[in-house]
PDB file of N, CA and C in Angstrom:
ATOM      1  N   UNK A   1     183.452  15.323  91.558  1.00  0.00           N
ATOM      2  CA  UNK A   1     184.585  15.423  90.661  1.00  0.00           C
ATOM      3  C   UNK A   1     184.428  16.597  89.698  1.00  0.00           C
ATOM      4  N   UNK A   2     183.251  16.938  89.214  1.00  0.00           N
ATOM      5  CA  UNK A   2     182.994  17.459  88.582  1.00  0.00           C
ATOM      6  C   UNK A   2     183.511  19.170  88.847  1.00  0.00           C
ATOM      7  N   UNK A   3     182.672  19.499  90.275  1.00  0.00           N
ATOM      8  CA  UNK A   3     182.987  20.930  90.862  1.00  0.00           C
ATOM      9  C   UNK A   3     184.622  21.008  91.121  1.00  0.00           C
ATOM     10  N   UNK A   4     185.279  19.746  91.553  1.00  0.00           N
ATOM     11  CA  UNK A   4     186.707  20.152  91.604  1.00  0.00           C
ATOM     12  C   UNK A   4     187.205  20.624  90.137  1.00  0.00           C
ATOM     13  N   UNK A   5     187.131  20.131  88.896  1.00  0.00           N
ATOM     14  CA  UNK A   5     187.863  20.473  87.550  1.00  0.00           C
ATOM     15  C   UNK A   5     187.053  21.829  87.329  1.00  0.00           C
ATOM     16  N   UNK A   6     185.917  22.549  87.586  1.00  0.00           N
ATOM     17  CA  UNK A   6     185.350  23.566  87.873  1.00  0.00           C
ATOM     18  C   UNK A   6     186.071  24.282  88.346  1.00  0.00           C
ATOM     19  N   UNK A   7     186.762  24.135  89.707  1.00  0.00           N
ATOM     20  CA  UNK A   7     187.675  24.820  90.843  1.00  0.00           C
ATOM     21  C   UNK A   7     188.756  24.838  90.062  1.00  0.00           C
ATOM     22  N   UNK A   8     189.449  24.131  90.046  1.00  0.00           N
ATOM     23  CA  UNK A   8     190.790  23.972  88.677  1.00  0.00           C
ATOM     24  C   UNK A   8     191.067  24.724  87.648  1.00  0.00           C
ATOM     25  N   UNK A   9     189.481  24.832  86.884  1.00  0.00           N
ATOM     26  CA  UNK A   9     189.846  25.719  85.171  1.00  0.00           C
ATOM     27  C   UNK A   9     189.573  27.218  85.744  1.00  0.00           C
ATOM     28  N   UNK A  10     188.745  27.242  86.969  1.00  0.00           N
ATOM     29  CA  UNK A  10     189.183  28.806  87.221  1.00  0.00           C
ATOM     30  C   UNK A  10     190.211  29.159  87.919  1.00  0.00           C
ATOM     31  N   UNK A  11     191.040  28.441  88.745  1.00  0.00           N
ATOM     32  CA  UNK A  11     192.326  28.916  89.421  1.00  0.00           C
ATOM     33  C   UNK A  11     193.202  28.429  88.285  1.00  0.00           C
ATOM     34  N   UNK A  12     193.365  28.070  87.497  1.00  0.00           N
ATOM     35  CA  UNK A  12     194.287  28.466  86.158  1.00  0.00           C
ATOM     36  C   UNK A  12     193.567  29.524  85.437  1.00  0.00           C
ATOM     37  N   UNK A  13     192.285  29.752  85.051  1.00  0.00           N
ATOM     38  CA  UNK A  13     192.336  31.089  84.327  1.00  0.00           C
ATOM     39  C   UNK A  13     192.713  32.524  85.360  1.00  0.00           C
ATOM     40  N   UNK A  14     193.337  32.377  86.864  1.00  0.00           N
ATOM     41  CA  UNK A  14     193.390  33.014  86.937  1.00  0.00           C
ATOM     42  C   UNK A  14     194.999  33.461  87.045  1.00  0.00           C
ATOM     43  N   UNK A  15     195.449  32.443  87.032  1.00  0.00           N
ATOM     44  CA  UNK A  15     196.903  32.035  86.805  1.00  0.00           C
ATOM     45  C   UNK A  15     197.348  32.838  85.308  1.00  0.00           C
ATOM     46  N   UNK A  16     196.399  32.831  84.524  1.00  0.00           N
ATOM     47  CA  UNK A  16     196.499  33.121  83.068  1.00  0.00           C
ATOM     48  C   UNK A  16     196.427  34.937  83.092  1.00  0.00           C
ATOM     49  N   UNK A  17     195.997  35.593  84.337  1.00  0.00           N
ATOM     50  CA  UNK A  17     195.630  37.064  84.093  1.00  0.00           C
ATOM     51  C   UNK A  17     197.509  38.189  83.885  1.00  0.00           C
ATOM     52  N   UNK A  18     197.581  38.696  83.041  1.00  0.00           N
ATOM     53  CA  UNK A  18     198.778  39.522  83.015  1.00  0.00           C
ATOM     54  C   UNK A  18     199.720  39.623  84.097  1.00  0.00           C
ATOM     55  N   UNK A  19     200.922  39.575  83.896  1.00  0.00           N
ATOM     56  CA  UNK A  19     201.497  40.389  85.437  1.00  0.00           C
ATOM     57  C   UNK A  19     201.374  41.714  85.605  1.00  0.00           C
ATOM     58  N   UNK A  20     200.735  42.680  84.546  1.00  0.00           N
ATOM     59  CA  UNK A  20     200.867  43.596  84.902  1.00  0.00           C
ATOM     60  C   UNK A  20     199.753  44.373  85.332  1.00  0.00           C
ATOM     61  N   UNK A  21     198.736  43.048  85.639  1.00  0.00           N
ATOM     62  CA  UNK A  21     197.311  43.471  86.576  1.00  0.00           C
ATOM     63  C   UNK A  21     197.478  43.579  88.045  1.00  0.00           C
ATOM     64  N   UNK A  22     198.827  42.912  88.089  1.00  0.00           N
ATOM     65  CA  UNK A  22     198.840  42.901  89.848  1.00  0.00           C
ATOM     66  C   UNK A  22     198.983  44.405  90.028  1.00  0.00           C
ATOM     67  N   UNK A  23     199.636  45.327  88.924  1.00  0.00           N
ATOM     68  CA  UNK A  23     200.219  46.575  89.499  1.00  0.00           C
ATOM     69  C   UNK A  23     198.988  47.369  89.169  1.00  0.00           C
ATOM     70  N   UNK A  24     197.791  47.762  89.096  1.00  0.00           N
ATOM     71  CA  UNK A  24     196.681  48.490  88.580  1.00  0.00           C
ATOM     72  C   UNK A  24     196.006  48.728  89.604  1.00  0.00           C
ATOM     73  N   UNK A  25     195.799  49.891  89.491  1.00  0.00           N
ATOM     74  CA  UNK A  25     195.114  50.792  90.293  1.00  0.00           C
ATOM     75  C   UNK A  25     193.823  50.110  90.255  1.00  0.00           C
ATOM     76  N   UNK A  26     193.225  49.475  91.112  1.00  0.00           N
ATOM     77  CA  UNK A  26     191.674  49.009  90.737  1.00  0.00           C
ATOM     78  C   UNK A  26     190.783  49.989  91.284  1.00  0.00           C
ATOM     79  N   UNK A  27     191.144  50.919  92.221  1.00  0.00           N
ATOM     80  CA  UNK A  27     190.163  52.250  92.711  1.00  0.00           C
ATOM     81  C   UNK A  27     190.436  52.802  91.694  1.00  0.00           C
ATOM     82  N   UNK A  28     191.432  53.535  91.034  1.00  0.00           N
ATOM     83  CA  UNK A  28     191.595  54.298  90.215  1.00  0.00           C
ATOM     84  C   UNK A  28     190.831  53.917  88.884  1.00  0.00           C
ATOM     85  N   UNK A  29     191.197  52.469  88.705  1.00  0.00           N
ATOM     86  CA  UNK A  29     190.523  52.226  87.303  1.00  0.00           C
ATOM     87  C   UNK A  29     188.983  51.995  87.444  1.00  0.00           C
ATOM     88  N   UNK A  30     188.534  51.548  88.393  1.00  0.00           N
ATOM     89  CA  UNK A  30     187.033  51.849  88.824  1.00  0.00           C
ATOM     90  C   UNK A  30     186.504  53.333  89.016  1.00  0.00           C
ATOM     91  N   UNK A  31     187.157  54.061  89.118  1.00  0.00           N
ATOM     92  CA  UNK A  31     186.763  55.656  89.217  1.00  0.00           C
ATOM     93  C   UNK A  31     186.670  56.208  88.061  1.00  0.00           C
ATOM     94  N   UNK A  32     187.591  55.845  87.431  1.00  0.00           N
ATOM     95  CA  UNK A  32     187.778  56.394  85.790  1.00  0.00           C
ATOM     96  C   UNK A  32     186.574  55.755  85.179  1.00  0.00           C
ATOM     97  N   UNK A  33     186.032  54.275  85.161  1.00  0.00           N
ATOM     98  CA  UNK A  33     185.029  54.130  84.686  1.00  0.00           C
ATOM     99  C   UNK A  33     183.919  54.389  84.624  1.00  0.00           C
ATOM    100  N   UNK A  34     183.540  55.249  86.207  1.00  0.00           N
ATOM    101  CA  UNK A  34     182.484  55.539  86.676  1.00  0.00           C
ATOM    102  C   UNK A  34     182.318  56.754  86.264  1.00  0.00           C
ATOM    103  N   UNK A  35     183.374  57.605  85.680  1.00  0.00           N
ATOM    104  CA  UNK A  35     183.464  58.634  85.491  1.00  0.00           C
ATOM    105  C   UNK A  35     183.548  59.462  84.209  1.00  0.00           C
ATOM    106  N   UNK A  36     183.647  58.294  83.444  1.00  0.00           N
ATOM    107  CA  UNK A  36     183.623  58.471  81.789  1.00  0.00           C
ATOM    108  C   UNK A  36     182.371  57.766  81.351  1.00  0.00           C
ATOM    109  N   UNK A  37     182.614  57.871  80.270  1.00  0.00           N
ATOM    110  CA  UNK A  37     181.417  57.280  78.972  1.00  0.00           C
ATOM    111  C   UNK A  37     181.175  55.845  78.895  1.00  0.00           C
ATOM    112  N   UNK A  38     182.348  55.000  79.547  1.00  0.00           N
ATOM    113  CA  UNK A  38     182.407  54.091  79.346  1.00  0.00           C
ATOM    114  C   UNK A  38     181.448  53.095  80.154  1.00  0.00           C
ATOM    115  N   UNK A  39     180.835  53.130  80.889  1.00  0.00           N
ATOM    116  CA  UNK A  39     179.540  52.839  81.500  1.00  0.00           C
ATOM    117  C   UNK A  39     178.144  52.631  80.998  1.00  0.00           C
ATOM    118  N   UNK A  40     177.723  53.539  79.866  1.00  0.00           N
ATOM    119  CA  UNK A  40     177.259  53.578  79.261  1.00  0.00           C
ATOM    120  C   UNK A  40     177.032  52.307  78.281  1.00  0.00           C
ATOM    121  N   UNK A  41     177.840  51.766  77.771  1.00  0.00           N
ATOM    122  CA  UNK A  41     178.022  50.825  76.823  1.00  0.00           C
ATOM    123  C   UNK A  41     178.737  49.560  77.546  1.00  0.00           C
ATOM    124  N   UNK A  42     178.978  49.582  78.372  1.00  0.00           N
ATOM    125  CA  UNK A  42     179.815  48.547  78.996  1.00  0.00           C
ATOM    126  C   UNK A  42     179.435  48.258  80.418  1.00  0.00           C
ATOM    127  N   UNK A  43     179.567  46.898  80.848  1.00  0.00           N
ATOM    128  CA  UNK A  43     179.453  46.638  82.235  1.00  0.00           C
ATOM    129  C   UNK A  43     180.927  45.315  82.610  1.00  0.00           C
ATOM    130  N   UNK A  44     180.767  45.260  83.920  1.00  0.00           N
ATOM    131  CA  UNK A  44     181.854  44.144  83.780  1.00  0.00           C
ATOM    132  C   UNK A  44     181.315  42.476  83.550  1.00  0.00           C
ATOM    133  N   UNK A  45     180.259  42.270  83.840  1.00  0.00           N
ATOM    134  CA  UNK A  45     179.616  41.018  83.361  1.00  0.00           C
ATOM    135  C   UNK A  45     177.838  40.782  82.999  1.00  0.00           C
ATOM    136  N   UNK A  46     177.900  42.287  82.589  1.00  0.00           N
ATOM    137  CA  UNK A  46     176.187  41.743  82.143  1.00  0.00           C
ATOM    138  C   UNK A  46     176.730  42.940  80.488  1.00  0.00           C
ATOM    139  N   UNK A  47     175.966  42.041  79.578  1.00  0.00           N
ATOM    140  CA  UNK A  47     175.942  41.950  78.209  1.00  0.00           C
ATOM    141  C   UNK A  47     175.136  43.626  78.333  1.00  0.00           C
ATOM    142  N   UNK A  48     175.661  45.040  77.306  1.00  0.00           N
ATOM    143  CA  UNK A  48     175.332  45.923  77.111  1.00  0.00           C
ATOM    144  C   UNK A  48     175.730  46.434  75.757  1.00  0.00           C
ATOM    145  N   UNK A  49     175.232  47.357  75.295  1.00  0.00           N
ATOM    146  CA  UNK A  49     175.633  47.268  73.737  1.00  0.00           C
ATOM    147  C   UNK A  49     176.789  47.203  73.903  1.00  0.00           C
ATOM    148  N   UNK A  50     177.819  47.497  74.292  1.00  0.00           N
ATOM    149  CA  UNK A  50     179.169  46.381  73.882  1.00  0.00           C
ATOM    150  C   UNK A  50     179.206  44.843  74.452  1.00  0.00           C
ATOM    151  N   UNK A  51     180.592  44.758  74.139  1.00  0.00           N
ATOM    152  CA  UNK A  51     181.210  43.539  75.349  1.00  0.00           C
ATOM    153  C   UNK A  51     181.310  43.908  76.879  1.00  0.00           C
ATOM    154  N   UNK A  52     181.048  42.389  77.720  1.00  0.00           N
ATOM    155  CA  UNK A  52     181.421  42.821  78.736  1.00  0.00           C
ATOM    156  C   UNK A  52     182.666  42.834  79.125  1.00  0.00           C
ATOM    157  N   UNK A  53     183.365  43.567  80.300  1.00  0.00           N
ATOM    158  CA  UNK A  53     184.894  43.595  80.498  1.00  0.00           C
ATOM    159  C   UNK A  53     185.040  42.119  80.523  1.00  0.00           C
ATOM    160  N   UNK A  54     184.784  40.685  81.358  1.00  0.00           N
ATOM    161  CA  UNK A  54     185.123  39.602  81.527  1.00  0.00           C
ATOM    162  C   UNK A  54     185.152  39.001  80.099  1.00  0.00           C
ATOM    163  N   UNK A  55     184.058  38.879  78.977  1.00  0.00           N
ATOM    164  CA  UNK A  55     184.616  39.034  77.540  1.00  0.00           C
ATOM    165  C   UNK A  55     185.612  39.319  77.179  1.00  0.00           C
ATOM    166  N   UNK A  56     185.774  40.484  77.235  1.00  0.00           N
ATOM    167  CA  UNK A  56     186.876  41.504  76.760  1.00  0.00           C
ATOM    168  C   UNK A  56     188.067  40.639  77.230  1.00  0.00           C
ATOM    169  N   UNK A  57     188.485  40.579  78.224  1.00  0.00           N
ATOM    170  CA  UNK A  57     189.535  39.804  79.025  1.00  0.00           C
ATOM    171  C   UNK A  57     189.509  38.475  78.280  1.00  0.00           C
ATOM    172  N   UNK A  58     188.715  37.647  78.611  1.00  0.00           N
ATOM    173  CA  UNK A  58     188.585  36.259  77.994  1.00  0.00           C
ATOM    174  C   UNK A  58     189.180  36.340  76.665  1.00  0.00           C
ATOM    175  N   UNK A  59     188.609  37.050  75.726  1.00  0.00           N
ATOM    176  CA  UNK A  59     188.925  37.106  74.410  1.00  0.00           C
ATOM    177  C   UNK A  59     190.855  37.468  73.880  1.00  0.00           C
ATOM    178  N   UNK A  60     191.145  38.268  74.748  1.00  0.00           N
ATOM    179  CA  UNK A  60     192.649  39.106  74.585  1.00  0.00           C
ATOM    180  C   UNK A  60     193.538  38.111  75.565  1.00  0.00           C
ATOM    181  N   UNK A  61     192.742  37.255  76.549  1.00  0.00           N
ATOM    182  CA  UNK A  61     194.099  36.800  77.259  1.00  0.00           C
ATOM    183  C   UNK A  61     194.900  35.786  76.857  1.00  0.00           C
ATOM    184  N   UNK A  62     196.240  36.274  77.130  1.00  0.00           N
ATOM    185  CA  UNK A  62     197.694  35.549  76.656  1.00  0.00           C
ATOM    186  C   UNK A  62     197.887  36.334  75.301  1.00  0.00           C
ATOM    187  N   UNK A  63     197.300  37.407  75.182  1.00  0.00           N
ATOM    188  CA  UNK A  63     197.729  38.331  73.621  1.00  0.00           C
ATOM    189  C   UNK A  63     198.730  39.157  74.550  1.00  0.00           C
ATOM    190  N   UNK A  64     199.961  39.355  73.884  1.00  0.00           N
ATOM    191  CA  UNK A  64     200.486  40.339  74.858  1.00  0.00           C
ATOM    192  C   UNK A  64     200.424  41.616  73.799  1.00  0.00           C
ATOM    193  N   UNK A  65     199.872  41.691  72.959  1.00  0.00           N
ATOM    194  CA  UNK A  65     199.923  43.064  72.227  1.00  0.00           C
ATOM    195  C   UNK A  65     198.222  43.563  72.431  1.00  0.00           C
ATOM    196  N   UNK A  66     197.835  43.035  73.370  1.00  0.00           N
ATOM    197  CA  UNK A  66     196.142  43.512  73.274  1.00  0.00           C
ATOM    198  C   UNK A  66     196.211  44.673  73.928  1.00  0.00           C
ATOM    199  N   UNK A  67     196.923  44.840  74.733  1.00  0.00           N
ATOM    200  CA  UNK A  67     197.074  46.173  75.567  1.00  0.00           C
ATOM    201  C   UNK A  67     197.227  47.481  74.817  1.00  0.00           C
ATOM    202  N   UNK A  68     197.918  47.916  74.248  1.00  0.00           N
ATOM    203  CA  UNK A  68     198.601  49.061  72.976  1.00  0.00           C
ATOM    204  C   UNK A  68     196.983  48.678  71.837  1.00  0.00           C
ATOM    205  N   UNK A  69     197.021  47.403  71.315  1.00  0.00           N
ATOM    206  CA  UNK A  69     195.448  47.618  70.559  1.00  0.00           C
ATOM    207  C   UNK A  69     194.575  48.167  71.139  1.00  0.00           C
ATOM    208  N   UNK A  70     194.190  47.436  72.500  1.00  0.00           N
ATOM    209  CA  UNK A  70     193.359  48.354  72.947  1.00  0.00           C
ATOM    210  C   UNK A  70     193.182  49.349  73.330  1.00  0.00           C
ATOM    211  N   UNK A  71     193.987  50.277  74.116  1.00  0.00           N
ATOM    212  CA  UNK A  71     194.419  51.619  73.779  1.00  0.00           C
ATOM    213  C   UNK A  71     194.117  52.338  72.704  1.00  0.00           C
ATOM    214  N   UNK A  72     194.468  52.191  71.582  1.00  0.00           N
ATOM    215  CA  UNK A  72     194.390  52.697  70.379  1.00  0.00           C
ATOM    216  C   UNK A  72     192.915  52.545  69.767  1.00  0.00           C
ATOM    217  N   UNK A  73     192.069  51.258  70.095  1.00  0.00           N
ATOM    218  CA  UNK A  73     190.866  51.238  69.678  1.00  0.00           C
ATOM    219  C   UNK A  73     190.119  52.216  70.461  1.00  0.00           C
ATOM    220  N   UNK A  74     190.716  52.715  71.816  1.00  0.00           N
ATOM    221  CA  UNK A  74     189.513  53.340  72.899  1.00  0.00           C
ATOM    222  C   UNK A  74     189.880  54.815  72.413  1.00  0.00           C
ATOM    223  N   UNK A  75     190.791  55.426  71.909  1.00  0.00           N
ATOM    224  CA  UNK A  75     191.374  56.712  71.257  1.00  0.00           C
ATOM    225  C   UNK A  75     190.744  56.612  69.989  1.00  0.00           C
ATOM    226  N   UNK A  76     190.824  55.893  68.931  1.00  0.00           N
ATOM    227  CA  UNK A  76     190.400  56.329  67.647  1.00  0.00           C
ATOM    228  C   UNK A  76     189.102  55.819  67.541  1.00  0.00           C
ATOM    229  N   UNK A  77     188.406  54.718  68.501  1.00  0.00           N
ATOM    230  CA  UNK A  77     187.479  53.943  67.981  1.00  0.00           C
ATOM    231  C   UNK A  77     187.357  52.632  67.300  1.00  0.00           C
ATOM    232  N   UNK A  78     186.285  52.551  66.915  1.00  0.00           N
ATOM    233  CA  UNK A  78     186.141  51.316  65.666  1.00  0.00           C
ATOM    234  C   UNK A  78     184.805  50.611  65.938  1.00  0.00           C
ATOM    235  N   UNK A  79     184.632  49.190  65.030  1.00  0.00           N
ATOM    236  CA  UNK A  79     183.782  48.274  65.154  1.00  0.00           C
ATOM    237  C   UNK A  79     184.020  47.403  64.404  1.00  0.00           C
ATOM    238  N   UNK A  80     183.052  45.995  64.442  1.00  0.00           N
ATOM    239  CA  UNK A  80     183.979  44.725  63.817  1.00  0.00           C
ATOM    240  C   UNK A  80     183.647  43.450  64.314  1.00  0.00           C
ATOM    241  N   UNK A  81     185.040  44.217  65.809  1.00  0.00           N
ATOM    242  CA  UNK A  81     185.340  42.503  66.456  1.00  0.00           C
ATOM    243  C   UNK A  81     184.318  42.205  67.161  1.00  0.00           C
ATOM    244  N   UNK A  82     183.197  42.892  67.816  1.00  0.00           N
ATOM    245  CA  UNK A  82     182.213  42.368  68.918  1.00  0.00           C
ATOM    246  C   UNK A  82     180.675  42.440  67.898  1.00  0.00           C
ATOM    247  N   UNK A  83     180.812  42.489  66.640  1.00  0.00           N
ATOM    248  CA  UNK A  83     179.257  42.900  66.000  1.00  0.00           C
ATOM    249  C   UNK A  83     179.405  44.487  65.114  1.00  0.00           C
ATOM    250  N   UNK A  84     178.141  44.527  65.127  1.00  0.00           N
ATOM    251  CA  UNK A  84     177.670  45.803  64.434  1.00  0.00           C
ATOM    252  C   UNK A  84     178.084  47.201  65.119  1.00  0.00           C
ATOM    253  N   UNK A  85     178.023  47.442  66.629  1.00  0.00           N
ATOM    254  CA  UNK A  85     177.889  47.954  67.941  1.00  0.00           C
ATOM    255  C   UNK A  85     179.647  48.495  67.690  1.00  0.00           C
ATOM    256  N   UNK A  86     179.628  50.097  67.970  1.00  0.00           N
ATOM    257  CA  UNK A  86     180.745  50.796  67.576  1.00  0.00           C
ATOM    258  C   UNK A  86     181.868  51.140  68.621  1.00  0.00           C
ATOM    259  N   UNK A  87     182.969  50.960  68.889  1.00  0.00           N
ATOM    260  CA  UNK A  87     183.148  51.806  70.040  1.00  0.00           C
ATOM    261  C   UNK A  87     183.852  52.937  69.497  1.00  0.00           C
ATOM    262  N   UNK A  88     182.787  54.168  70.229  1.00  0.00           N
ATOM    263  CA  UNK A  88     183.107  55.633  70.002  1.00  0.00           C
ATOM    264  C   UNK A  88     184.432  55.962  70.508  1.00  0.00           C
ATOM    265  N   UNK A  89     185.259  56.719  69.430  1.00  0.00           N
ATOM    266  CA  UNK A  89     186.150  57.168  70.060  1.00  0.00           C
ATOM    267  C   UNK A  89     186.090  58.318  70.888  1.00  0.00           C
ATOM    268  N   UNK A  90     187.436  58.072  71.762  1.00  0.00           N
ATOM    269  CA  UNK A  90     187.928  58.795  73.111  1.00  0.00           C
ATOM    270  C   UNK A  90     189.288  59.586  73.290  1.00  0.00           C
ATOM    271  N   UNK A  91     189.003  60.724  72.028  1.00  0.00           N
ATOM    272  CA  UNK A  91     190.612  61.456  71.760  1.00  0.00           C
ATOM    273  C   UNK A  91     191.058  62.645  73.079  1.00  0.00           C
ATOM    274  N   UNK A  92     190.094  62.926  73.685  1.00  0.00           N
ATOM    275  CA  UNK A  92     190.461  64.367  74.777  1.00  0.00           C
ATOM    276  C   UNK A  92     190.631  63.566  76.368  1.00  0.00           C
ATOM    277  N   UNK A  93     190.348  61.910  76.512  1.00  0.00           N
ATOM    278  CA  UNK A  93     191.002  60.840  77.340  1.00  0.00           C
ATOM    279  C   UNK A  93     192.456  60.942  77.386  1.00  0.00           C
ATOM    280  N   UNK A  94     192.820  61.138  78.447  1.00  0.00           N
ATOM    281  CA  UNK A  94     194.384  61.274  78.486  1.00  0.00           C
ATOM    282  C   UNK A  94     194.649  59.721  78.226  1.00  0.00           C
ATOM    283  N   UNK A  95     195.975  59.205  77.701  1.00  0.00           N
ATOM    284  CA  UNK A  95     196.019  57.917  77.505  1.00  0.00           C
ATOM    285  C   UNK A  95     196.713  57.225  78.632  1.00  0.00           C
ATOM    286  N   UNK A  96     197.435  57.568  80.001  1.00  0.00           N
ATOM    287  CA  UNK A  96     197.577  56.835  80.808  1.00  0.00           C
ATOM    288  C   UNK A  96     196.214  56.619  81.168  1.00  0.00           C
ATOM    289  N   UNK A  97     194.934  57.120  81.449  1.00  0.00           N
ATOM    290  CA  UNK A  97     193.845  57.341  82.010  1.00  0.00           C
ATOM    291  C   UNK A  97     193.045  55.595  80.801  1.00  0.00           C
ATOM    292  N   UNK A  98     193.619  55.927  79.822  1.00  0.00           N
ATOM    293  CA  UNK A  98     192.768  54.973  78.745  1.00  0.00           C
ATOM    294  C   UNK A  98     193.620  53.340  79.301  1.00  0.00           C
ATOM    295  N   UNK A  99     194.951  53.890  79.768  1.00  0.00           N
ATOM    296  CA  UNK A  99     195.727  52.070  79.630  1.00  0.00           C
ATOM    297  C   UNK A  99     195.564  51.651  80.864  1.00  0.00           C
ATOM    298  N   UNK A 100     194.999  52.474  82.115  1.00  0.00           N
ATOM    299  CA  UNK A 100     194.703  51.905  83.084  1.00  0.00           C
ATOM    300  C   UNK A 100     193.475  51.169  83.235  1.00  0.00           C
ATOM    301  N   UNK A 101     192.474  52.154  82.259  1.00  0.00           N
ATOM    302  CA  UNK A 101     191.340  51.610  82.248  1.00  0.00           C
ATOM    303  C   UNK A 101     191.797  50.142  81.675  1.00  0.00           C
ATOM    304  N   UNK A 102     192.266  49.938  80.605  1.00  0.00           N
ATOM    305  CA  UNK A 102     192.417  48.718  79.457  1.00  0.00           C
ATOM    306  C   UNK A 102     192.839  47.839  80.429  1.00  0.00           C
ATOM    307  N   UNK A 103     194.354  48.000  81.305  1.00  0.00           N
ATOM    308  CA  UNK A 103     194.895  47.141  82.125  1.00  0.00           C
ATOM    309  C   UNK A 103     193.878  46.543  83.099  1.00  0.00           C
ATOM    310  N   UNK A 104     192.738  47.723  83.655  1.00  0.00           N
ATOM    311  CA  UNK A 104     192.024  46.656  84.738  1.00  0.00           C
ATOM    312  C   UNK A 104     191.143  46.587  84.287  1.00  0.00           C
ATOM    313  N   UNK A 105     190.688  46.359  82.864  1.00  0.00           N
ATOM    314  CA  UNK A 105     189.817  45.585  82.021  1.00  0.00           C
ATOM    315  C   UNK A 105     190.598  43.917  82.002  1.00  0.00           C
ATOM    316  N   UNK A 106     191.653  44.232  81.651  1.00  0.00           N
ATOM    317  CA  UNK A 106     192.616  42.443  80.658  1.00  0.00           C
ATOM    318  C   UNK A 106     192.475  41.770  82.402  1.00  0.00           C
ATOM    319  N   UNK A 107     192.264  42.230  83.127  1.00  0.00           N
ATOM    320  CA  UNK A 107     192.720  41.922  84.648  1.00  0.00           C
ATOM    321  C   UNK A 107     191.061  41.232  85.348  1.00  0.00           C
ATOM    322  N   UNK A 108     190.065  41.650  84.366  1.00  0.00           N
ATOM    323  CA  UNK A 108     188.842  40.678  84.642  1.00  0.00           C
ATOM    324  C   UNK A 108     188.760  39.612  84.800  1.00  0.00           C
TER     325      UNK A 108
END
């Protein structure tokens, strides 16, 4: 009984992911990651001086304004919400390049 409500709370959290993850480039947004800074500080599920993307997701989902925040945090920066641990800003990132990344981040 147990593993079925297991099976359950993850096919509703996945029920819970944006609609607008179905449309995301996941090569693209995997290339861009591999290809920027963002690797460095981030993984998709093992703990690195930042959050991990599945965090990241967990934390923002059902926000529908997390998208445009996050954007804007990966352009100007900041620190705060995850600890001490900064995220450097990313102003010479083109910003479709930043919301794809963000989109197939919320899409973890």
């Amino acid at each position: 009984m147990k593993a079925f409500l297991v099976n359950v709370t993850a096919f509703a959290a996945m029920l819970a992911i944006p609609a607008m993850a179905a449309d995301v480039d996941m090569k693209a947004a995997s290339d861009l990651f591999a290809k920027n800074d963002c690797i460095t500080c981030h993984a998709i599920d093992k703990k690195m001086v930042g959050p991990t993307f599945k965090d990241i997701a967990a934390k923002y989902r059902g926000d529908k304004s997390a998208e445009n925040r996050l954007v804007e945090k990966v352009i100007k920066g900041g620190s705060g919400v995850w600890g001490r641990a900064a995220e450097l800003p990313h102003p010479k990132m083109k910003e479709d390049d930043i919301r794809t990344l963000v989109q197939w981040i919320l899409a973890q």
